[in-house]
Protein backbone atom coordinates (compact mmCIF):
# COMPACT_ATOMS: atom_id res chain seq x y z
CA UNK A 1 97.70 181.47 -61.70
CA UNK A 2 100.42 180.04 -63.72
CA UNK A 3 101.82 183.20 -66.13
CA UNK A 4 101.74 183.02 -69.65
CA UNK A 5 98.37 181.25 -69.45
CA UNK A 6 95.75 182.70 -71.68
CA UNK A 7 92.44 182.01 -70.26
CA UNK A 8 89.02 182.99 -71.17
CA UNK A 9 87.94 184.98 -67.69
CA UNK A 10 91.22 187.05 -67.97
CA UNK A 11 91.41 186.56 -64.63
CA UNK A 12 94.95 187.40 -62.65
CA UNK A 13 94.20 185.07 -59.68
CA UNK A 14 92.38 181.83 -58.73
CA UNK A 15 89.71 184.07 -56.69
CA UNK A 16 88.97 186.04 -59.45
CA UNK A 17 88.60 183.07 -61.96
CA UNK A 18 86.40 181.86 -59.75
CA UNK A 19 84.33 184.98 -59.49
CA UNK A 20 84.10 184.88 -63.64
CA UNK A 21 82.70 181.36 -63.29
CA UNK A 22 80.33 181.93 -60.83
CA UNK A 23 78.79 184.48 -63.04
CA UNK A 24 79.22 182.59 -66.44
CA UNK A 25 78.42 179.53 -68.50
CA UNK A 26 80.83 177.92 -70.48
CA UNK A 27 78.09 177.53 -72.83
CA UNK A 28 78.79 181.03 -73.83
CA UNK A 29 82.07 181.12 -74.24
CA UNK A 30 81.89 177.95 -76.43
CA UNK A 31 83.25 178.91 -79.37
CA UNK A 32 86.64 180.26 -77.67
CA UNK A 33 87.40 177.21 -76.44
CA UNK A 34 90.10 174.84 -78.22
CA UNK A 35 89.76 170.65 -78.05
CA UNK A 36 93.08 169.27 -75.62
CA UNK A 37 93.92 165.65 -75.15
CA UNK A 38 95.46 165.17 -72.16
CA UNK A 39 97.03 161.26 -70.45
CA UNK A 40 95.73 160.04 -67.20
CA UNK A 41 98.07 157.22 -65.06
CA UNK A 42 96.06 156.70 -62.04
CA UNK A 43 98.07 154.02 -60.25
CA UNK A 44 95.92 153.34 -57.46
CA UNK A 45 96.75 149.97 -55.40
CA UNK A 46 94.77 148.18 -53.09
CA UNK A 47 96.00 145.92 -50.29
CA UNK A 48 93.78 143.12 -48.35
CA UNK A 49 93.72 141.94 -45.15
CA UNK A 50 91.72 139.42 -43.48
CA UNK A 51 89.39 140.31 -40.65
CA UNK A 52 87.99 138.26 -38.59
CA UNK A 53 83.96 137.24 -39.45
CA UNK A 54 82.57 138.63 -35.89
CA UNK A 55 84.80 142.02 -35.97
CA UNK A 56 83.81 142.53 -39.36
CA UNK A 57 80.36 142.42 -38.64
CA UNK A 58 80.56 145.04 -36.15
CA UNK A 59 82.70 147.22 -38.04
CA UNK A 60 79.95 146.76 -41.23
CA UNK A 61 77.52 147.49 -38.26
CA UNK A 62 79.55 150.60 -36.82
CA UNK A 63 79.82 152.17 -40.22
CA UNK A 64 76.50 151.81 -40.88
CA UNK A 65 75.56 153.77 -38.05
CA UNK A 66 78.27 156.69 -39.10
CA UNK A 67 76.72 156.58 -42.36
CA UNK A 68 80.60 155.57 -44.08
CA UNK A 69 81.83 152.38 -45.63
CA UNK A 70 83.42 150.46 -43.73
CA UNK A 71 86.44 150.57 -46.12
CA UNK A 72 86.69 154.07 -44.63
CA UNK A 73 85.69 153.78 -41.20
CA UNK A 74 88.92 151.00 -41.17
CA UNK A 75 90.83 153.37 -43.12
CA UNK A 76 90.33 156.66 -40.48
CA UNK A 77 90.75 154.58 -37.26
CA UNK A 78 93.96 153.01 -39.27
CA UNK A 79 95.37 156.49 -39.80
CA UNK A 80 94.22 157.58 -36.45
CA UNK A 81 96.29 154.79 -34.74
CA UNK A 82 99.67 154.87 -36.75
CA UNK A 83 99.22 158.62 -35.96
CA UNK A 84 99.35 158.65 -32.77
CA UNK A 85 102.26 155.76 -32.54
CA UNK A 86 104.37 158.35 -34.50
């Protein structure tokens, strides 16, 4: 845990944070709590390619079966493949 942090379980680690928060509410710590703002930037990019209509079929088809999108399904055996090609 970062040092200088004050923090409502008083905790000295993650685990014991944890522990505090699996036995309390924030409900009733409530009022010790103090309103932040905080900035998100989530730059997430997406990149197309085209697949042909018959292989995307049976990917759809294959992911189905797996119980994943097919988005991820392409994704793993993508990763899997420039793995293993180092």
């Amino acid at each position: 845990m970062s040092k200088g942090k004050a923090t409502i379980s008083k905790a000295g680690s993650y685990a014991e944070a944890g522990e505090f928060w699996d036995d309390h509410d924030l409900g009733e710590v409530w009022e010790q709590t103090t309103p932040v703002e905080i900035e998100v930037d989530l730059q997430s990019e997406r990149i197309l390619f085209s697949v042909e209509s018959e292989l995307a079929h049976r990917i759809e088809k294959l992911a189905r079966a797996r119980g994943v999108s097919s988005e991820t399904l392409v994704n793993l055996w993508l990763q899997e493949k420039v793995a293993a090609s180092g």
